[in-house]
C-alpha atoms as a PDB file:
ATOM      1  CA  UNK A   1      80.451 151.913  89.362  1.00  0.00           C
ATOM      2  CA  UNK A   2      78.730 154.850  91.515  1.00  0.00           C
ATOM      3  CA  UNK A   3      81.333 154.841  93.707  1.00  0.00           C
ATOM      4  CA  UNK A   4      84.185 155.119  91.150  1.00  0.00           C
ATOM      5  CA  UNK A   5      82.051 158.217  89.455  1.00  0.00           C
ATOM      6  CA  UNK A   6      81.851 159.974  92.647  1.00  0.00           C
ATOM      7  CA  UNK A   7      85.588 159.593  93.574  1.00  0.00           C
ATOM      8  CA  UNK A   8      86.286 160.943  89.972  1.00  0.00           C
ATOM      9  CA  UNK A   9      83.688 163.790  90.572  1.00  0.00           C
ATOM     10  CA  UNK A  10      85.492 164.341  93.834  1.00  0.00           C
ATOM     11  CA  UNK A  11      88.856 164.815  91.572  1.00  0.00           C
ATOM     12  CA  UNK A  12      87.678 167.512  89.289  1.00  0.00           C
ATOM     13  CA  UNK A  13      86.197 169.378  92.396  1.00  0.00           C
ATOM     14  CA  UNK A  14      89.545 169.552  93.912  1.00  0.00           C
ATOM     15  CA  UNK A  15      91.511 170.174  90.809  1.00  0.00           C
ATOM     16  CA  UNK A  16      88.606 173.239  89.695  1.00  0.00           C
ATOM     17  CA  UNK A  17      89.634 174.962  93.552  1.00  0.00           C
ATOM     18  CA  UNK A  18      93.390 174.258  92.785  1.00  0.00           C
ATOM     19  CA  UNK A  19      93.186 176.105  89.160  1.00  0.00           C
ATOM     20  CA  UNK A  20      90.749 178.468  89.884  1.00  0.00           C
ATOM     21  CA  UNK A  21      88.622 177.325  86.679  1.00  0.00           C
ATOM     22  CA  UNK A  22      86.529 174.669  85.422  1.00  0.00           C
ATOM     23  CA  UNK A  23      88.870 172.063  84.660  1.00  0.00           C
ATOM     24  CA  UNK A  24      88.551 171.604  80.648  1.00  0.00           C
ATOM     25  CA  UNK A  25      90.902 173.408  79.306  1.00  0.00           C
ATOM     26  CA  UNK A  26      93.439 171.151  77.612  1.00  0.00           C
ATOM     27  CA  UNK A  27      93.474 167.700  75.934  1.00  0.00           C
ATOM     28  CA  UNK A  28      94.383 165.719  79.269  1.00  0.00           C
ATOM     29  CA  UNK A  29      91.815 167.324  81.167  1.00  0.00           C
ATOM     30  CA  UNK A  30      89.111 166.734  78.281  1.00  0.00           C
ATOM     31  CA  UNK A  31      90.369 162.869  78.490  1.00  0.00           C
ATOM     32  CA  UNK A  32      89.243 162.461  81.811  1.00  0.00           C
ATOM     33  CA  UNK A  33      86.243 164.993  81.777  1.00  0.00           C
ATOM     34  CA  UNK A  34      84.755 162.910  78.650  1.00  0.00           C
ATOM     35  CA  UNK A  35      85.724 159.084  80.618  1.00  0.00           C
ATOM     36  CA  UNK A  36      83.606 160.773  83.513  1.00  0.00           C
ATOM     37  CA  UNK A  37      81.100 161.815  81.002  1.00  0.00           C
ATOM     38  CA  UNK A  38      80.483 158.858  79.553  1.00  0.00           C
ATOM     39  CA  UNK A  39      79.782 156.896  83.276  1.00  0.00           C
ATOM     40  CA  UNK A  40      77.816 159.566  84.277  1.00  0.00           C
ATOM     41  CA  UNK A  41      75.202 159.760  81.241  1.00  0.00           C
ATOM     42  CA  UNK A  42      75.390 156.096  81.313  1.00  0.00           C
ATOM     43  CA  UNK A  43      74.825 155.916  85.173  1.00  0.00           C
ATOM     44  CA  UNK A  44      71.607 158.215  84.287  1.00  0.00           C
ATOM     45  CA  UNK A  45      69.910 156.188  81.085  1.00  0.00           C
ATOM     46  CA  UNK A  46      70.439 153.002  83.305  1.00  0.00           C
ATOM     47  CA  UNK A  47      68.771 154.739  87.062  1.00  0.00           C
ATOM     48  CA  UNK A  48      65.735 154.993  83.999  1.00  0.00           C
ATOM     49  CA  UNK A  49      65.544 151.970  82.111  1.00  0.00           C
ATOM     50  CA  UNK A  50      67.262 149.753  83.838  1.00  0.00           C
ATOM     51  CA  UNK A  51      69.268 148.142  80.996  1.00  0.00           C
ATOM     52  CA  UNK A  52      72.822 146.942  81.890  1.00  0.00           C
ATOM     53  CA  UNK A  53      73.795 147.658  78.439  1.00  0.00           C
ATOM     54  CA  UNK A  54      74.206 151.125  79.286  1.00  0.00           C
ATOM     55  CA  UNK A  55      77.074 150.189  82.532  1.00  0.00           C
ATOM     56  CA  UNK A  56      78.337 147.328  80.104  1.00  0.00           C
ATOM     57  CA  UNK A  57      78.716 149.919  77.057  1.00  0.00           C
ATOM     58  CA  UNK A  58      80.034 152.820  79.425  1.00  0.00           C
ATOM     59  CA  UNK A  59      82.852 150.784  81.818  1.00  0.00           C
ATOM     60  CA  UNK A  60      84.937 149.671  79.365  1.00  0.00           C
ATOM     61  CA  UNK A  61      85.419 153.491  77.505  1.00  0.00           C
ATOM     62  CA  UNK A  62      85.428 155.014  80.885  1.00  0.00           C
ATOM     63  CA  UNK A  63      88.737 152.966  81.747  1.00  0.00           C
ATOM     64  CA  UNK A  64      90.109 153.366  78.618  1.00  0.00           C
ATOM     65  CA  UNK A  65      90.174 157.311  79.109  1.00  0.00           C
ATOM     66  CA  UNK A  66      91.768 157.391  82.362  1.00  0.00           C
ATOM     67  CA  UNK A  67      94.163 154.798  81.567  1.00  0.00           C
ATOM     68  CA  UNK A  68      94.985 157.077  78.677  1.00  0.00           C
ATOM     69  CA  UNK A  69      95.541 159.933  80.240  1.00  0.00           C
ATOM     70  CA  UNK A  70      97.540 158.080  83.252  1.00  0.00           C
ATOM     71  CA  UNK A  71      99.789 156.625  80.775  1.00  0.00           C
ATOM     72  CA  UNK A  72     100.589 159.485  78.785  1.00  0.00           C
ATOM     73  CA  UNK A  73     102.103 162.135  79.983  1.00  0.00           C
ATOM     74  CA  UNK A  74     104.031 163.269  77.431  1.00  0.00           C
ATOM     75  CA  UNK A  75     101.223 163.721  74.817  1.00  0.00           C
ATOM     76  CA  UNK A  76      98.203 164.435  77.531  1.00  0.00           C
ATOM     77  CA  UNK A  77     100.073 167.119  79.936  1.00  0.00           C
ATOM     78  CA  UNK A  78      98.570 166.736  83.584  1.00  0.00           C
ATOM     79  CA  UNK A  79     100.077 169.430  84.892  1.00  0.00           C
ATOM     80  CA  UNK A  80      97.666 172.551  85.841  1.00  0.00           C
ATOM     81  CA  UNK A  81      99.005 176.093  83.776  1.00  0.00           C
ATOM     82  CA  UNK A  82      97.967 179.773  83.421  1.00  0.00           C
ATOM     83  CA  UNK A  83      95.564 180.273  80.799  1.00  0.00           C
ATOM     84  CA  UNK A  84      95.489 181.714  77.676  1.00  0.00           C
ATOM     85  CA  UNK A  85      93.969 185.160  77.472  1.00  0.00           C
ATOM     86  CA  UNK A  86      90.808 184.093  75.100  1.00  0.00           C
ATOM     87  CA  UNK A  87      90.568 181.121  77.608  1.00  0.00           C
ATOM     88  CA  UNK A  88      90.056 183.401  80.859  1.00  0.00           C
ATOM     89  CA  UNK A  89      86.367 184.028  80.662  1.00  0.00           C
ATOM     90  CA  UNK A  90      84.825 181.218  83.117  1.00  0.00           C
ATOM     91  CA  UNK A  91      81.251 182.230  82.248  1.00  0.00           C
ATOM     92  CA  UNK A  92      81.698 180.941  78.437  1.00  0.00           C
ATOM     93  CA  UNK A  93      84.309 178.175  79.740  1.00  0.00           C
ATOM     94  CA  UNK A  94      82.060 176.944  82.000  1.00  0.00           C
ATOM     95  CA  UNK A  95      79.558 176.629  79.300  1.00  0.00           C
ATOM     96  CA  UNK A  96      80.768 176.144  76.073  1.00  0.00           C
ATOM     97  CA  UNK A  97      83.502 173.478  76.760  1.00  0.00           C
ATOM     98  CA  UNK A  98      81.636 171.001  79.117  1.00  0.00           C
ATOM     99  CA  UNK A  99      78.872 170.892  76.837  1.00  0.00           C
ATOM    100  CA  UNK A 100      81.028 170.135  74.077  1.00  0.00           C
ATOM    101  CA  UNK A 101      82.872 167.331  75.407  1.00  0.00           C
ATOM    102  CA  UNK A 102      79.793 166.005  76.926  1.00  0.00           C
ATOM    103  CA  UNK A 103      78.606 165.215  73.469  1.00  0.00           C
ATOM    104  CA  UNK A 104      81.247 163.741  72.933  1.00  0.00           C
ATOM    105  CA  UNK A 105      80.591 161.380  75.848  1.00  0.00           C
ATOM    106  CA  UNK A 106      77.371 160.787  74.801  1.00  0.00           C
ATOM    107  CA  UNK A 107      78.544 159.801  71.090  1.00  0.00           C
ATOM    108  CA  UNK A 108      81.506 157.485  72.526  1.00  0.00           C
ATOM    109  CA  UNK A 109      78.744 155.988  74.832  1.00  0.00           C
ATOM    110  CA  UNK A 110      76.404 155.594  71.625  1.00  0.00           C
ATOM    111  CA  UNK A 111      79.703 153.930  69.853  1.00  0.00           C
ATOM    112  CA  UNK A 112      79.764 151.582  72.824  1.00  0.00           C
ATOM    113  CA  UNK A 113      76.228 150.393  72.269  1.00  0.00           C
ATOM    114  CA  UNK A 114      76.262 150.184  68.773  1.00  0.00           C
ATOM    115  CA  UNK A 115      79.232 147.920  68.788  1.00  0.00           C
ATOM    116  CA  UNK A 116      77.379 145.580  71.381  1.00  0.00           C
ATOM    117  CA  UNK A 117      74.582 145.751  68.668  1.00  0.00           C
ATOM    118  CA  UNK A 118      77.099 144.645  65.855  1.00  0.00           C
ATOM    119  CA  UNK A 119      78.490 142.233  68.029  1.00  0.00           C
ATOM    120  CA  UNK A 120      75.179 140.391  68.618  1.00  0.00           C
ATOM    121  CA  UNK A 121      73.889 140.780  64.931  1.00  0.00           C
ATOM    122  CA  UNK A 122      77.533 139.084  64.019  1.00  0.00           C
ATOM    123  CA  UNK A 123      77.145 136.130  66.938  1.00  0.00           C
ATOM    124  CA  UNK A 124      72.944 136.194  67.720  1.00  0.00           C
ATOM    125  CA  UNK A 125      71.513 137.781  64.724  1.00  0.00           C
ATOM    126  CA  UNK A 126      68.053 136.029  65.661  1.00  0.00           C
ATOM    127  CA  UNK A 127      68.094 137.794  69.244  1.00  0.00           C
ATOM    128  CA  UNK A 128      65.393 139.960  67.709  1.00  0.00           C
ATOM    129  CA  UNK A 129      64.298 141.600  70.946  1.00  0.00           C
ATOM    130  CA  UNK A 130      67.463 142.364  72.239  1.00  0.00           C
ATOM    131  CA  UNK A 131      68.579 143.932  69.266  1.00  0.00           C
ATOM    132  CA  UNK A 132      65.514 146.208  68.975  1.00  0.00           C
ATOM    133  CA  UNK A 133      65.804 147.318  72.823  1.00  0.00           C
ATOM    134  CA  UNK A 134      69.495 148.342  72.378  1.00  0.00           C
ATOM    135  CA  UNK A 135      68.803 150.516  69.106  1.00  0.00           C
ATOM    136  CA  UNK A 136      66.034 152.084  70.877  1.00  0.00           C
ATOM    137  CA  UNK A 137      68.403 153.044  73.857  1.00  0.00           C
ATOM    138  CA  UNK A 138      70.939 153.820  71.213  1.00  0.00           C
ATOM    139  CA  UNK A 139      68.806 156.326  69.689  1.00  0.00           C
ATOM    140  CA  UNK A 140      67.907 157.858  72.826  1.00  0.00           C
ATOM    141  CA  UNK A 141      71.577 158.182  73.616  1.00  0.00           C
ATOM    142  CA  UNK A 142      72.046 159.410  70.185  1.00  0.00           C
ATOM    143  CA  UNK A 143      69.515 162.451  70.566  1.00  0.00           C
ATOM    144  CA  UNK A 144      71.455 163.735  73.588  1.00  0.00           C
ATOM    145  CA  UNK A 145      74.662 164.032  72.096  1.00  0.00           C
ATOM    146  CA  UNK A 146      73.203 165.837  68.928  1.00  0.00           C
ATOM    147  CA  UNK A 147      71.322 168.187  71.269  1.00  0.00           C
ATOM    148  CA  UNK A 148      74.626 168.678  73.338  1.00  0.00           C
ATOM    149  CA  UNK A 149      76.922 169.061  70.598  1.00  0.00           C
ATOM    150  CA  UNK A 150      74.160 171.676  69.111  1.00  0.00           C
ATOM    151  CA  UNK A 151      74.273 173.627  71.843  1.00  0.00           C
ATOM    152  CA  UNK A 152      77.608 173.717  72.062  1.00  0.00           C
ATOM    153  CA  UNK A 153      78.513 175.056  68.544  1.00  0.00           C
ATOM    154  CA  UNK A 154      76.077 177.555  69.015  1.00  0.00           C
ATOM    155  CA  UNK A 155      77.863 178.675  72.570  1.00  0.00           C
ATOM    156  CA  UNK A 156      81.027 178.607  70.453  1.00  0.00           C
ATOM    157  CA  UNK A 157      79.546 181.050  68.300  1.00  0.00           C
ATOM    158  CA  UNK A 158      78.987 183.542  70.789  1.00  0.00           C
ATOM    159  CA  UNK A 159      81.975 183.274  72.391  1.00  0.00           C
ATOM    160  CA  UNK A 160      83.867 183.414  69.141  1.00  0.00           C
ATOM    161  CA  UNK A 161      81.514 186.641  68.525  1.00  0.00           C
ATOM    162  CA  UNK A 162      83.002 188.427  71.901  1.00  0.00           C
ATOM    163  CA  UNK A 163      86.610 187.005  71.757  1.00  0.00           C
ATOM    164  CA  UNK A 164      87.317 187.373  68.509  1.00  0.00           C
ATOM    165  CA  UNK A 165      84.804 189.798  66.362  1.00  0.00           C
ATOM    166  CA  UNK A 166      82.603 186.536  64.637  1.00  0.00           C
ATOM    167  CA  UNK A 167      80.236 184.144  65.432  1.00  0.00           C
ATOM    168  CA  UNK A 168      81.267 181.801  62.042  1.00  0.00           C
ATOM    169  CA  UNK A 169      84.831 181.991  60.624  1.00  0.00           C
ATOM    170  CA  UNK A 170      85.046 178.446  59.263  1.00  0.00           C
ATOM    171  CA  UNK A 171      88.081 177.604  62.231  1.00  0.00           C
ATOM    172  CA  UNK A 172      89.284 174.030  61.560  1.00  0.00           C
ATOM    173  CA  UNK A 173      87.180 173.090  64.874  1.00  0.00           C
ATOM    174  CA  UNK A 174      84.132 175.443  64.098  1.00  0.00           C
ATOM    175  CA  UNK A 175      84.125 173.314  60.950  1.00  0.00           C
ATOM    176  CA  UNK A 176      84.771 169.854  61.936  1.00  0.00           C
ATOM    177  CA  UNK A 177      82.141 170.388  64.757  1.00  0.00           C
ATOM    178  CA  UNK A 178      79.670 171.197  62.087  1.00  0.00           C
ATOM    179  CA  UNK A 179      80.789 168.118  60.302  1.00  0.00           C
ATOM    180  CA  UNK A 180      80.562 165.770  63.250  1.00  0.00           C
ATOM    181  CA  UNK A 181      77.001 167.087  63.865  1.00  0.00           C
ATOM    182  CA  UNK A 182      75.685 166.720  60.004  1.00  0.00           C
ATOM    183  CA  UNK A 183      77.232 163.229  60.759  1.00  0.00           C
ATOM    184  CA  UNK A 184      74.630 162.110  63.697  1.00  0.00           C
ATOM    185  CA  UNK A 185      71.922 164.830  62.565  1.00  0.00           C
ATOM    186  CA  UNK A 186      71.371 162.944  59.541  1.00  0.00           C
ATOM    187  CA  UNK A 187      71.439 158.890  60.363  1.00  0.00           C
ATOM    188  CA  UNK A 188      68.920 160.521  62.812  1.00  0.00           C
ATOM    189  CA  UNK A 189      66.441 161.674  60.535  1.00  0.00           C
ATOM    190  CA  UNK A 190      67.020 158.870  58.458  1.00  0.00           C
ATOM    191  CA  UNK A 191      66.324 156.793  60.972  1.00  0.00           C
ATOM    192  CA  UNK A 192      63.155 159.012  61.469  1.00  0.00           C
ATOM    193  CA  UNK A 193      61.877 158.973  57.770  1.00  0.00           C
ATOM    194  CA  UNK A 194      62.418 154.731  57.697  1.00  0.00           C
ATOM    195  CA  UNK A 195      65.511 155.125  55.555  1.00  0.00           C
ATOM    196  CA  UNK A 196      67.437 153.320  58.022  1.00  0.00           C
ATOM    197  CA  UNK A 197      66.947 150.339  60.402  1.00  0.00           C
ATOM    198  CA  UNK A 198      68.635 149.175  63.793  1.00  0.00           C
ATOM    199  CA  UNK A 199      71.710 147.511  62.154  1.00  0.00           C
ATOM    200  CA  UNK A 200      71.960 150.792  59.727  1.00  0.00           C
ATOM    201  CA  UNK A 201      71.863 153.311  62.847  1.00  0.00           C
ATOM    202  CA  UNK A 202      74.852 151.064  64.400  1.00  0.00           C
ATOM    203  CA  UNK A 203      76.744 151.189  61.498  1.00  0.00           C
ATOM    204  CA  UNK A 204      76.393 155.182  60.827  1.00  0.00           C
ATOM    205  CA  UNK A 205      76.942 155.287  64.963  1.00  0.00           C
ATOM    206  CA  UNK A 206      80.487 153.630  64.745  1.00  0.00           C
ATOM    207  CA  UNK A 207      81.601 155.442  61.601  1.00  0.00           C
ATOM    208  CA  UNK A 208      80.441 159.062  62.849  1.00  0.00           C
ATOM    209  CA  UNK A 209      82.436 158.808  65.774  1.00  0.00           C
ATOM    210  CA  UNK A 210      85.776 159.191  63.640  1.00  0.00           C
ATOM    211  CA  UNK A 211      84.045 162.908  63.108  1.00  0.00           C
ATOM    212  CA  UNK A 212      83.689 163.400  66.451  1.00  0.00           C
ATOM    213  CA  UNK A 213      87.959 162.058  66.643  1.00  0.00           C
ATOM    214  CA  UNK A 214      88.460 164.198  64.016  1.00  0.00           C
ATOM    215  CA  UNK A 215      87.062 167.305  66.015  1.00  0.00           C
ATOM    216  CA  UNK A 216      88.508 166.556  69.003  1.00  0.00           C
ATOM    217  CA  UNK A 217      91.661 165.058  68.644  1.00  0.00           C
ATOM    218  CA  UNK A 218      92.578 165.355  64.926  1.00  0.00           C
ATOM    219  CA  UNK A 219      92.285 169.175  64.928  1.00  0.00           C
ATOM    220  CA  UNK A 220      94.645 169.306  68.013  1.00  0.00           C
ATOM    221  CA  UNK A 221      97.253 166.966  67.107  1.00  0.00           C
ATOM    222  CA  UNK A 222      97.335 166.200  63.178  1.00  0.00           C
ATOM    223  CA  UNK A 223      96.079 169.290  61.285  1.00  0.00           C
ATOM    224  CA  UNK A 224      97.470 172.098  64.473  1.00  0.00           C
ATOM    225  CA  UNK A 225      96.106 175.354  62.431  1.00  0.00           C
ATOM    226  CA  UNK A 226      93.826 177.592  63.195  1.00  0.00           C
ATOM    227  CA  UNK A 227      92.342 179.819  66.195  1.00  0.00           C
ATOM    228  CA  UNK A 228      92.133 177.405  68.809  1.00  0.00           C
ATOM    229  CA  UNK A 229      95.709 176.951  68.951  1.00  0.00           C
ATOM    230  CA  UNK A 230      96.220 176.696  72.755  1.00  0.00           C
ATOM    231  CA  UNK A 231      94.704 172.821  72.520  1.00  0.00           C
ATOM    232  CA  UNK A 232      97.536 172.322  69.898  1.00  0.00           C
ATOM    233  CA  UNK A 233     100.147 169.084  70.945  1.00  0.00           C
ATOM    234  CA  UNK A 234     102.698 166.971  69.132  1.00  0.00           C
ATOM    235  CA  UNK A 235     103.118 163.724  69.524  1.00  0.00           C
ATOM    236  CA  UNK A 236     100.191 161.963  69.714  1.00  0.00           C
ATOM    237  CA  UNK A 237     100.569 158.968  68.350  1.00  0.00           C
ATOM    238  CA  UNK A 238      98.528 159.243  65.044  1.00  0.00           C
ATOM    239  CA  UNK A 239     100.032 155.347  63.639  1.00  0.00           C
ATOM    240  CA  UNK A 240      98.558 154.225  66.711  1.00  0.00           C
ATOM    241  CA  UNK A 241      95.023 155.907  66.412  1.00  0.00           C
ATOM    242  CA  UNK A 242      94.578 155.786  62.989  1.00  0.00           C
ATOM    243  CA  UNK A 243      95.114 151.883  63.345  1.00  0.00           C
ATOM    244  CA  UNK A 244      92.658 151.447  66.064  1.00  0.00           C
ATOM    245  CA  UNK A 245      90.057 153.615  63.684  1.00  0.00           C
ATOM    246  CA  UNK A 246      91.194 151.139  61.196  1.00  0.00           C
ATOM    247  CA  UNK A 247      90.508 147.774  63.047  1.00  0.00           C
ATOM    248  CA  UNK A 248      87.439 149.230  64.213  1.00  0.00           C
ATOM    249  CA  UNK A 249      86.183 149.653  60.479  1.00  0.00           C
ATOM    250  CA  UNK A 250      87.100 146.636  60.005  1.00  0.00           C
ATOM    251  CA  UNK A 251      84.729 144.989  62.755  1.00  0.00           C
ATOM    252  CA  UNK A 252      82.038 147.542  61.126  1.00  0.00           C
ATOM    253  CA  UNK A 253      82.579 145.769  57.709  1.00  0.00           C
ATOM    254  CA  UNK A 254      82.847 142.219  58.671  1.00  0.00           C
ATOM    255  CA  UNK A 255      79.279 143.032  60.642  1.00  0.00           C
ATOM    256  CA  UNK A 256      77.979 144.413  57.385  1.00  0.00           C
ATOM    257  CA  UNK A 257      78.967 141.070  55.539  1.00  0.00           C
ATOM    258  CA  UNK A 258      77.518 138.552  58.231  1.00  0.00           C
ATOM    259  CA  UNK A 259      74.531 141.008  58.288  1.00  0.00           C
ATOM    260  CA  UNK A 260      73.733 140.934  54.821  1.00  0.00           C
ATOM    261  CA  UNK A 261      74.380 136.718  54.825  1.00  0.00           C
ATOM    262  CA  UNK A 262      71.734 136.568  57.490  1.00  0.00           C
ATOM    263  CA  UNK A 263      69.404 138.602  55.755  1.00  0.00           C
ATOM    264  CA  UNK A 264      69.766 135.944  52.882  1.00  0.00           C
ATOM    265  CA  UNK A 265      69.317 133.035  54.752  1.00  0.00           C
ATOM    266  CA  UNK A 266      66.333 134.326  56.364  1.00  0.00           C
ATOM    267  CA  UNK A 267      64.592 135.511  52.718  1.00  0.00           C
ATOM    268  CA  UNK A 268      65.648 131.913  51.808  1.00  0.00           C
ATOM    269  CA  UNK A 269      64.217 129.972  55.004  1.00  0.00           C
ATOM    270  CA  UNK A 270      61.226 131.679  54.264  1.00  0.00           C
ATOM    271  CA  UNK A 271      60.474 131.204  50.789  1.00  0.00           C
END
């Protein structure tokens, strides 16, 4: 696993001297910087707590992005072009975008674990102790993406302020961002306050994620307005995405069902 991440770290290194930039600036190049995101946070929360879960939860979305962006040539462009004029400031590309899709990493990572805890409350709902050291870790891994993505609409901002005369102009991304962070800011504080338990901060975990999709992908290749119109693309396969997000809420739902039957059977058993 370490070795893979360093070989991939060893990639962007050598495609950042060929372009002359950080290399983040188009929707093959996020692919691959959020796979490597997602290993490398994990690789981090597991050098601490020593939970597999974190390698287990990480591997499988890690492959999935590279395979992606191997596959796909004609939707995720892997060639290295000049750059946009409001793109050619390294300072604020250096900052703003990494951080970005870094939360993004850190929510896909979060989406990982929370299906492993869906998957156990569906198969070994009385694994008590498992289930309560995975939602803890999720919740960790939770904070760090709403930190990141904070800090990253707020970088945004700025650079929005120098390259274009605003800090806020309501941009199709600004505002999709926003949404994606009201979606994980508030299962947080829920989760804070007691208004939601382990299997509830799975749930919200999973379904959030299609905000972050939305941000990310949805803005680029399904809506295609606004300022940010050099991460624009056709042909990306929306049938196929929107039936993976649909399978996927499926799985959440089914969980939900089996949850609640538990939860029964338990009040039952000890009445």
């Amino acid at each position: 696993f370490t070795s893979g991440l360093l070989i991939q770290g060893y990639g962007f290194i050598e495609r950042m001297q060929i372009a002359g930039r950080p290399p983040v600036t188009n929707m093959y190049e996020s692919v691959i910087w959020v796979g490597f995101g997602v290993a490398a946070i994990a690789l981090l929360f597991e050098s601490i707590y020593r939970a597999k879960y974190y390698l287990l939860a990480a591997a499988p979305l890690s492959v999935i992005c590279l395979v992606l962006a191997d596959s796909l040539p004609a939707v995720l462009d892997p060639s290295i072009k000049p750059l946009v004029p409001v793109l050619r400031d390294n300072f604020w590309l250096s900052i703003h975008v990494p951080t970005i899709t870094l939360s993004y990493a850190s929510f896909a990572l979060a989406m990982g674990l929370s299906h492993i805890i869906l998957s156990n409350y569906l198969f070994t709902p009385q694994a008590k102790e498992r289930i309560r050291s995975l939602a803890k870790w999720n919740y960790g891994i939770l904070q760090v993406g709403v930190l990141l993505l904070s800090a990253g609409v707020i970088l945004g901002g700025i650079w929005a302020h120098f390259s274009w005369g605003r800090f806020w102009g309501w941009d199709p991304k600004e505002t999709w961002a926003l949404i994606a962070l009201m979606c994980y800011v508030i299962p947080l504080h829920g989760r804070l306050v007691g208004w939601l338990g382990d299997f509830g901060l799975a749930i919200t975990s999973v379904v959030s994620f299609n905000a972050v999709l939305m941000a990310w992908y949805g803005v680029n290749f399904v809506l295609g307005t606004g300022l940010h119109s050099y991460g624009f693309s056709t042909g990306g396969s929306e049938l196929i995405v929107g039936s993976l997000v649909g399978v996927d809420l499926i799985f959440v739902v089914v969980s939900a069902i089996r949850y609640r039957g538990w939860l029964k059977l338990t009040e039952e058993q000890t009445a």
